[in-house]
Protein backbone atom coordinates (compact mmCIF):
# COMPACT_ATOMS: atom_id res chain seq x y z
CA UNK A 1 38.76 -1.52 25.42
CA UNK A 2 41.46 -0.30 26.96
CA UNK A 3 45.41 0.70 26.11
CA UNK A 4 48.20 1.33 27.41
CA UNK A 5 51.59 2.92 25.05
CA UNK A 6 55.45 1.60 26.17
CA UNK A 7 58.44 1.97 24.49
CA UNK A 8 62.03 0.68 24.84
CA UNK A 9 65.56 0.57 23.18
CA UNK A 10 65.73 -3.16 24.15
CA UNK A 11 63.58 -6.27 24.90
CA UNK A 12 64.98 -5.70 28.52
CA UNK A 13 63.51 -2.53 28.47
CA UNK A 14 60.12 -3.87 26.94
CA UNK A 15 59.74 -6.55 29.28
CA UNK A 16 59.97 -4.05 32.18
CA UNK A 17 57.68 -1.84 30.68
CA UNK A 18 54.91 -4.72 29.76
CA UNK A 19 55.49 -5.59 33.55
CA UNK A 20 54.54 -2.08 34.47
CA UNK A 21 51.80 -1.38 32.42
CA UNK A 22 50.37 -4.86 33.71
CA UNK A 23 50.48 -3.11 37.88
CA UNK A 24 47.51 -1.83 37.95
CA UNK A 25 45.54 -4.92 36.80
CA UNK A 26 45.78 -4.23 32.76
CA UNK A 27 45.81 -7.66 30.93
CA UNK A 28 46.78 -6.62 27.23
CA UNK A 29 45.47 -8.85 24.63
CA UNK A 30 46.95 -7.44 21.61
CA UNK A 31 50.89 -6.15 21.08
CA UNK A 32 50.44 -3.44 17.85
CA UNK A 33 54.72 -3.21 17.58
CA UNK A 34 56.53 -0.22 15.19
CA UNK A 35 60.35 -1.02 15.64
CA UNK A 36 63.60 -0.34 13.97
CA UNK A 37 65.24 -2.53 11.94
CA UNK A 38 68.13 -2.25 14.29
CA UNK A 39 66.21 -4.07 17.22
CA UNK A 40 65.58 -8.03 17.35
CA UNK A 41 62.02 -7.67 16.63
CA UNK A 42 61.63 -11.38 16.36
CA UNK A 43 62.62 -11.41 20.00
CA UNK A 44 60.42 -8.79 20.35
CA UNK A 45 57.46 -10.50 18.95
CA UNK A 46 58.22 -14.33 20.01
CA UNK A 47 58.50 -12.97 23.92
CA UNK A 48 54.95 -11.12 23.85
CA UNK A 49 53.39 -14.04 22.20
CA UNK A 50 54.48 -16.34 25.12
CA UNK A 51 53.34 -13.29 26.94
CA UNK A 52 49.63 -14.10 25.70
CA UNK A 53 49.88 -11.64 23.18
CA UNK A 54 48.54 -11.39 20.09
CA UNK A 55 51.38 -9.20 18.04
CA UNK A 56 51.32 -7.16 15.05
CA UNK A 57 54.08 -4.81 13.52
CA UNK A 58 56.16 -3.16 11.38
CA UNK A 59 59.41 -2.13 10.43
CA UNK A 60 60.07 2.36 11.22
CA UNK A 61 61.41 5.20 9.74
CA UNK A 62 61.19 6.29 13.38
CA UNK A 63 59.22 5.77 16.02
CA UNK A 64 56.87 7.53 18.48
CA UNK A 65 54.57 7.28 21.40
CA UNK A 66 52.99 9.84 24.17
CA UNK A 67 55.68 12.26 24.36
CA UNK A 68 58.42 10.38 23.02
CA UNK A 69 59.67 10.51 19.20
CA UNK A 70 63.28 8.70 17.98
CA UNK A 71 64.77 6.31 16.27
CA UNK A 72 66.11 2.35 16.28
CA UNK A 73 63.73 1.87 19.28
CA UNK A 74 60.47 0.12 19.90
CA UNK A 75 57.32 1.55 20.75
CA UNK A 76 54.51 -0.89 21.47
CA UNK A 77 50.09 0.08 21.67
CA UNK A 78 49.05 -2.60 23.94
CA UNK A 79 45.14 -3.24 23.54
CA UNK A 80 43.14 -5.08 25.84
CA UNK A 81 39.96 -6.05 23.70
CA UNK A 82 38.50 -8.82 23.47
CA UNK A 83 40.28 -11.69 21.00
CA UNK A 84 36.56 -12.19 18.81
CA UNK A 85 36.79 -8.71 17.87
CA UNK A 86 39.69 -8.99 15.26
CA UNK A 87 41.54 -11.08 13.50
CA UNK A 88 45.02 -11.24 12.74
CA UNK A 89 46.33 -11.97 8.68
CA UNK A 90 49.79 -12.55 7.53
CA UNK A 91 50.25 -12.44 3.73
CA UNK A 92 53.11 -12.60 1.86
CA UNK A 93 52.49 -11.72 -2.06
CA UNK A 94 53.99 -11.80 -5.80
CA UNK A 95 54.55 -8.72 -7.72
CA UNK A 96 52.12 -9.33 -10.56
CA UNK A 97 49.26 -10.62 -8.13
CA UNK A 98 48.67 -7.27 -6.03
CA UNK A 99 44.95 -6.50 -6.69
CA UNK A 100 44.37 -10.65 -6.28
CA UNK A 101 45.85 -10.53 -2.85
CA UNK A 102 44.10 -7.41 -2.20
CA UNK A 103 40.83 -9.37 -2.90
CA UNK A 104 41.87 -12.46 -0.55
CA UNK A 105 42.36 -10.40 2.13
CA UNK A 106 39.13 -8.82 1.26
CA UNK A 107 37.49 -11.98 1.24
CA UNK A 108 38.64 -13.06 4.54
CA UNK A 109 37.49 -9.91 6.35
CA UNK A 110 33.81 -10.29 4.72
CA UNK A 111 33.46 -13.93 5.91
CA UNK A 112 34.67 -12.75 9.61
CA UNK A 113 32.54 -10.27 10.08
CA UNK A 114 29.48 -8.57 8.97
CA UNK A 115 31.06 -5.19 8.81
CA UNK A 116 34.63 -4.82 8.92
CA UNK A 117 37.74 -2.34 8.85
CA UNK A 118 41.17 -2.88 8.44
CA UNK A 119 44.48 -1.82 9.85
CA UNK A 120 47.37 -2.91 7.18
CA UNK A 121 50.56 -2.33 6.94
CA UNK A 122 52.56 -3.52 3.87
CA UNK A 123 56.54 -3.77 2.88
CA UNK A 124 57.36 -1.27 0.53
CA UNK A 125 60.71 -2.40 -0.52
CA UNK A 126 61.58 -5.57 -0.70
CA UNK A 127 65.34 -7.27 -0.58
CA UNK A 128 64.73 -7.94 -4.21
CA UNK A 129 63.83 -4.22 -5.01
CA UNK A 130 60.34 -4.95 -5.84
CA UNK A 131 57.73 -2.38 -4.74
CA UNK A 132 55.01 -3.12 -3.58
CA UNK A 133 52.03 -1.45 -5.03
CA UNK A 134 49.83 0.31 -2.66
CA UNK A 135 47.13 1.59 -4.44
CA UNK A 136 46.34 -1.15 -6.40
CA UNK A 137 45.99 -3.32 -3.53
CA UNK A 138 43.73 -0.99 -2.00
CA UNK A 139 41.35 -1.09 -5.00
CA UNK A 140 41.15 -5.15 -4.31
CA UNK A 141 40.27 -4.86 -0.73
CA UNK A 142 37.69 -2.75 -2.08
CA UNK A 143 36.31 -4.89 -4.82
CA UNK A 144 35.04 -7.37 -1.95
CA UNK A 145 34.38 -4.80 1.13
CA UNK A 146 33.00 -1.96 -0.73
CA UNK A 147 34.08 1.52 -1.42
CA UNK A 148 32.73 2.76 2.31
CA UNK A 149 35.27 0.28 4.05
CA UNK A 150 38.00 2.04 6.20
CA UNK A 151 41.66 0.69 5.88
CA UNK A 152 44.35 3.00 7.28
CA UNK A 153 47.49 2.07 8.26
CA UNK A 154 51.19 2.40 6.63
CA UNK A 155 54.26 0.76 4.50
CA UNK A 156 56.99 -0.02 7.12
CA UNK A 157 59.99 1.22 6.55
CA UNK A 158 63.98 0.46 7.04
CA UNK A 159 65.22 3.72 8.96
CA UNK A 160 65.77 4.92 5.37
CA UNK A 161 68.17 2.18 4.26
CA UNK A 162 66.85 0.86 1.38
CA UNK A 163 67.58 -2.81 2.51
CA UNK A 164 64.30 -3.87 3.08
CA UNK A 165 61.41 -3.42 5.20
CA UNK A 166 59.05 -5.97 6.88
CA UNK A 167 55.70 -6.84 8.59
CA UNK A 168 54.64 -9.11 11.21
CA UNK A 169 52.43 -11.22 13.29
CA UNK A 170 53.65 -13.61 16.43
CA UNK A 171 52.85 -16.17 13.48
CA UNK A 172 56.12 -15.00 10.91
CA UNK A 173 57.24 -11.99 9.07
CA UNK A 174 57.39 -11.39 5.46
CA UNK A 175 59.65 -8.68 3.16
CA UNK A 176 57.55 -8.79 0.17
CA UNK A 177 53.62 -8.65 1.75
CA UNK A 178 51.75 -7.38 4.34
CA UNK A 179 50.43 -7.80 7.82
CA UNK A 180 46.49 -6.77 8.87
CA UNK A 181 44.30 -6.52 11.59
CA UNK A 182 40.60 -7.25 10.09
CA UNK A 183 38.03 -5.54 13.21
CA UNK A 184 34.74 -6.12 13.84
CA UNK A 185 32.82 -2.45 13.56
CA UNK A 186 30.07 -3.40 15.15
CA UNK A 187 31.88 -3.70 18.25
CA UNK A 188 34.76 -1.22 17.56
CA UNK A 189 34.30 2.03 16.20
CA UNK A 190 37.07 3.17 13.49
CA UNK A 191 37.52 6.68 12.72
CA UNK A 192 40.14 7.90 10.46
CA UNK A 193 41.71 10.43 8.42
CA UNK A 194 44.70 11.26 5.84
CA UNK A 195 46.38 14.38 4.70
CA UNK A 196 49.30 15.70 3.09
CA UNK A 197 49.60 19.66 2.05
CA UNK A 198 51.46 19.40 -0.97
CA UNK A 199 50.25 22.19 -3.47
CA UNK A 200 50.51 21.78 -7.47
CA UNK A 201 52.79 24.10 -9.53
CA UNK A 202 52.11 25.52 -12.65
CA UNK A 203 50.71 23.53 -15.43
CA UNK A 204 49.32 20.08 -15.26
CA UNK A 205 51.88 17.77 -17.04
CA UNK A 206 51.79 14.59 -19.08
CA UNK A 207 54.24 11.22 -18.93
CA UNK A 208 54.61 10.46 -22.55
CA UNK A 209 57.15 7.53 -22.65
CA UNK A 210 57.60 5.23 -19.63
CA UNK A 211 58.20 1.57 -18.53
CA UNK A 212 57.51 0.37 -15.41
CA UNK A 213 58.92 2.29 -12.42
CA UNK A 214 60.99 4.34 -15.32
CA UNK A 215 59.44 7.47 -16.89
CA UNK A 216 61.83 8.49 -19.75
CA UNK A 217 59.77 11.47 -21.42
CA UNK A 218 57.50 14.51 -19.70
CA UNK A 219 55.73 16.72 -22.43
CA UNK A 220 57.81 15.00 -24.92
CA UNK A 221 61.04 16.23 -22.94
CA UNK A 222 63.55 14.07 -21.46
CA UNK A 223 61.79 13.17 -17.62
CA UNK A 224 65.47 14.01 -15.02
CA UNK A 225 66.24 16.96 -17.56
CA UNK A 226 63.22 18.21 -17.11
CA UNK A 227 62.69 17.39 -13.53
CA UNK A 228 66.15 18.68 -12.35
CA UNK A 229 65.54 21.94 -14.47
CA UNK A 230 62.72 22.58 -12.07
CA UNK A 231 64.41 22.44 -8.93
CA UNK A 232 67.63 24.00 -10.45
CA UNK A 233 70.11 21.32 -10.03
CA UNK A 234 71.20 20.46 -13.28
CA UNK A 235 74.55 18.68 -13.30
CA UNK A 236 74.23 17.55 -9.64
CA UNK A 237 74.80 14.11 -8.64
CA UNK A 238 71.59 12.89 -8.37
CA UNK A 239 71.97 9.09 -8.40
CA UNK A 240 72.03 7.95 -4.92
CA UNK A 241 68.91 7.20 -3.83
CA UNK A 242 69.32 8.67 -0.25
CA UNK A 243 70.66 11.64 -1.04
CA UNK A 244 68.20 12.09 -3.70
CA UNK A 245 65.51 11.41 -1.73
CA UNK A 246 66.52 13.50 1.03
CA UNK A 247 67.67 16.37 -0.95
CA UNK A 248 65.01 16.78 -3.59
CA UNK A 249 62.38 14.08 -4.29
CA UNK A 250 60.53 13.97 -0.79
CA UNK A 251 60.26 17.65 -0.70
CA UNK A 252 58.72 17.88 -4.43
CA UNK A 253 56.83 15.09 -5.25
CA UNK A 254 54.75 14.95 -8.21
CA UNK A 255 50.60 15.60 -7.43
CA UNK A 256 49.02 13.03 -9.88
CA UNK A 257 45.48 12.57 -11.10
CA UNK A 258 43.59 9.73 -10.11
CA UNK A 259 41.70 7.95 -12.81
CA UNK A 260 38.27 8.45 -10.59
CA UNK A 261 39.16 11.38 -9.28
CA UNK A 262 41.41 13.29 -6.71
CA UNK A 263 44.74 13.33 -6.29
CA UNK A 264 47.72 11.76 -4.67
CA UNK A 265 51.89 11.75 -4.71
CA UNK A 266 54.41 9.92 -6.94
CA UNK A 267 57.99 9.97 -5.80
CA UNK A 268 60.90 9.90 -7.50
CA UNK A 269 63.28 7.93 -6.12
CA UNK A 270 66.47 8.27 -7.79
CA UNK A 271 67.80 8.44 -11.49
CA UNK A 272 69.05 5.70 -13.88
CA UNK A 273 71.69 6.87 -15.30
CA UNK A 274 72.29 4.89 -18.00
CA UNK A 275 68.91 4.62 -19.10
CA UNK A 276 68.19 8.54 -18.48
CA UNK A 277 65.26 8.02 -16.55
CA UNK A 278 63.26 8.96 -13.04
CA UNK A 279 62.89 5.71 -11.09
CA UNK A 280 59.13 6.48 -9.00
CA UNK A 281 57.86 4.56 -6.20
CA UNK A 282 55.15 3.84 -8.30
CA UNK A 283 54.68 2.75 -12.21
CA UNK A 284 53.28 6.10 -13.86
CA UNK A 285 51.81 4.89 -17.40
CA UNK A 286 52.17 6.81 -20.73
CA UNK A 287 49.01 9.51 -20.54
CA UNK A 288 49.59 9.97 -16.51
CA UNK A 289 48.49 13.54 -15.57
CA UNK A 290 50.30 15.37 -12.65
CA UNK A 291 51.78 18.15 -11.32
CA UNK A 292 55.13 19.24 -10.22
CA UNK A 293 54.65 20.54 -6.36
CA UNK A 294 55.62 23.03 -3.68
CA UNK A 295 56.27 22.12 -0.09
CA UNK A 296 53.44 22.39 2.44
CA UNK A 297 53.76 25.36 4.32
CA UNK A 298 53.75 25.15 8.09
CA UNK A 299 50.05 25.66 8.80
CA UNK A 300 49.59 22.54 7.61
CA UNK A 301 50.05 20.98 11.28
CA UNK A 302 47.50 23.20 12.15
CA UNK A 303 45.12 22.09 9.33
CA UNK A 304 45.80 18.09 10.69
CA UNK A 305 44.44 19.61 13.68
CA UNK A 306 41.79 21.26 12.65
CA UNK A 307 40.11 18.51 10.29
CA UNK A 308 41.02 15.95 13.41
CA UNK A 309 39.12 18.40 15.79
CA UNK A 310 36.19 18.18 13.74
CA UNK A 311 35.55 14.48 13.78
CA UNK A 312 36.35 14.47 17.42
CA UNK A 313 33.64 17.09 19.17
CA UNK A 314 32.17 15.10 21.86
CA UNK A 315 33.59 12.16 20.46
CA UNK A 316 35.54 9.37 22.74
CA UNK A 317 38.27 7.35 21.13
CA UNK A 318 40.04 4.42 23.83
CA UNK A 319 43.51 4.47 21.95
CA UNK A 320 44.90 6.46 18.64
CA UNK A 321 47.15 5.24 15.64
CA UNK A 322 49.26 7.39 13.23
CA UNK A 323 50.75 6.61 10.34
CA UNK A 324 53.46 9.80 8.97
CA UNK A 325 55.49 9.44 5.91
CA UNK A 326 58.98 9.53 6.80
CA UNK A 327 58.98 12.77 4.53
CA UNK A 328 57.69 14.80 6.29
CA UNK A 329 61.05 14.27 8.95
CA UNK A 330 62.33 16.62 6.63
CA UNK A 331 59.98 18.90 4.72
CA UNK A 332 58.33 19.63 8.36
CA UNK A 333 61.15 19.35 10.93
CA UNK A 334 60.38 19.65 14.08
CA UNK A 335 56.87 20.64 13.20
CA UNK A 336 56.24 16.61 12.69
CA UNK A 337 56.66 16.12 16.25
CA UNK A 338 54.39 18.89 17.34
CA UNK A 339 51.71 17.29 14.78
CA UNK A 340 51.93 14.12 16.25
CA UNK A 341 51.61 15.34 19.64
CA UNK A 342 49.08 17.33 19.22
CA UNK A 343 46.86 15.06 17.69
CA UNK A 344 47.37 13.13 20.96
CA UNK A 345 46.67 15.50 22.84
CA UNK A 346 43.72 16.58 21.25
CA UNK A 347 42.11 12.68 21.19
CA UNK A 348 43.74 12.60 25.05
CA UNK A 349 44.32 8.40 24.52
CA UNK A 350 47.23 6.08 24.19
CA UNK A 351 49.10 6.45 21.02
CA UNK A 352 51.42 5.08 18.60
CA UNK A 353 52.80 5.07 15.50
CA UNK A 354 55.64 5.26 12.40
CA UNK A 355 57.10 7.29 9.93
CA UNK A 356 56.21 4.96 6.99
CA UNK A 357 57.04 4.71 3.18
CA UNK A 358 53.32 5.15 2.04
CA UNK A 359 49.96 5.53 3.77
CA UNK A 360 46.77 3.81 3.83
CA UNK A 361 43.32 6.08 5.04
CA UNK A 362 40.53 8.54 3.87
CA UNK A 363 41.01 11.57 2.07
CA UNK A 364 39.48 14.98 3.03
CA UNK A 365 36.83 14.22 0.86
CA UNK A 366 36.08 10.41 2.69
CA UNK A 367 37.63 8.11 0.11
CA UNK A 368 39.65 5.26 0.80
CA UNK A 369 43.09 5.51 -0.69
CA UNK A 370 46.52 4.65 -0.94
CA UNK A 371 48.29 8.02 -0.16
CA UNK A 372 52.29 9.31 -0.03
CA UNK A 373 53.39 12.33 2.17
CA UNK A 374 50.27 12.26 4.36
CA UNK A 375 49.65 12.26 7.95
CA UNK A 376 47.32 9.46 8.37
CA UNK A 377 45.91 8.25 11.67
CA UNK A 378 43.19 6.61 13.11
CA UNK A 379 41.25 6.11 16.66
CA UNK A 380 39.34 2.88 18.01
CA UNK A 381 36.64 2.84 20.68
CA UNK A 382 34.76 -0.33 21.84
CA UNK A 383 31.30 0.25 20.83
């Protein structure tokens, strides 16, 4: 395999990139596209497919290759690998069918290939305001490939409009669904990892009345009173989901207890108002355990590092994906950039990747999850 990373603010700009990149002899095979939703990705997509590209994408928080990082651009990992190691699946889904798709897709990867792992990226918000729910998808992939099966990727994002976000092949795009690249392991090695940093605070906690994305009671106390009285802003306007999100919610999360163990983040993403209640990006039923949380603290770039060092001693990867929640723009600062860099650096390939609105990949402790917050990213080598 090999891979070459362009970028560009324009298809102009792409098409004299591709042209470059193609110089030396390269003969991409595969167009993996993050963009913003300010670009004409359909452009985008339809001009690489009559390229000879395969294409597969996502809607940004951001953007960023080698060196660069910004926003309402393009950045483009262009693969050349060979077209009967993957397979390319468009899916577009209804809100009460999530673990059912999840098994489809599941389905179709085990009858491609003997062994299989996944790259998927999914909307998050729809134009309708569903959500689309992460972790329970996950769990049907899983039913059908097994609880060993790597799937990393990320929820695209709307450069933190709200409006809705979308996913891609050359084939179509979809706002409520998601886009995947099914490989074959045995000729492409996968190696992946997630992390996030958030510590708990205090004493574990308990949702006690809740509907849906609403939770109305903590402890048997009123959920925004509650939550507001922990971060001391009582009485602030708190209703606009940007601001609210910016300004509180991505920094302190809640840390919630997975039913078979671990953890991961819930995010509030605004209040209701009128019904006095924490909208989350995620349903949290009555019984939910969690924890409020505290920032990471800055040595958590260097514990990215670290745990990515480890799996890569004398290790060779052709070309490197990563997936960073478009919180940790904020919580991190300029830090983010220096994490993504240096976990270029460190793997020394082509890279590419978007601040997302959730993250598919492995915990720390090699389970396959649906995470929030995390730093998620993932190499491929031909085998």
């Amino acid at each position: 395999m090999k891979a070459k990373s362009i970028k560009g603010s324009s298809l102009k700009e792409i098409q004299a990139a591709l042209d470059q990149s193609r110089a030396d002899g390269f003969n991409p095979t595969l167009a993996i596209i993050f963009v913003s939703i300010k670009q004409d990705r359909q452009a985008i997509r339809e001009w690489l497919h009559h390229q000879g590209l395969d294409v597969f994408g996502a809607t940004s928080c951001g953007e960023f290759v080698d060196g660069y990082q910004g926003e309402g651009s393009a950045v483009i990992l262009l693969l050349e690998i060979p077209k009967d190691c993957y397979a390319l699946h468009l899916q577009t889904t209804a809100d009460d069918a999530v673990r059912a798709a999840g098994q489809q897709l599941g389905q179709k990867a085990a009858t491609l290939f003997a062994s299989s792992s996944i790259i998927l990226c999914s909307s998050r918000l729809s134009v309708e305001g569903g959500i689309f729910d992460g972790e329970t998808f996950v769990k049907g992939i899983l039913d059908i490939l097994g609880e060993n099966t790597l799937i990393v990727g990320g929820m695209a994002g709307d450069d933190m409009t709200f409006t809705g976000s979308y996913v891609f092949t050359h084939e179509g795009e979809t706002v409520n669904g998601y886009a995947a690249i099914i490989l074959d392991t045995r000729r492409v090695s996968v190696k992946g990892l997630a992390i996030t940093g958030w510590k708990p605070l205090g004493l574990s906690r308990t949702v006690t009345r809740s509907e849906g994305p609403l939770i109305y009671t903590i402890d048997d106390k009123p959920a925004v009173e509650m939550y507001l009285q922990y971060l001391g802003k009582q009485g602030k306007e708190t209703s606009h989901t940007a601001n609210f999100m910016n300004e509180l919610s991505l920094f302190y999360p809640f840390i919630v207890e997975r039913a078979q163990g671990g953890t991961f983040l819930h995010t509030p993403l605004r209040v209701d108002e009128e019904a006095n209640a924490l909208v989350m990006d995620v349903p949290m039923p009555v019984g939910s355990k969690f924890w409020f949380s505290v920032p990471p603290d800055f040595d958590i770039v260097d514990e990215v590092l670290d745990e990515a060092n480890t799996i890569a001693q004398g290790k060779h990867a052709d070309a490197l994906l990563v997936f960073s929640c478009a919180g940790r723009i904020n919580v991190l600062g300029p830090l983010v950039q220096s994490e993504n860099e240096g976990l270029h650096e460190l793997w020394k390939a082509p890279m590419a990747g978007f601040f997302t609105y959730g993250e598919f990949g492995k915990d720390q402790q090699q389970k396959t999850e649906f995470h929030s917050g995390a730093c998620s990213w993932v190499t491929l080598t031909s085998i």
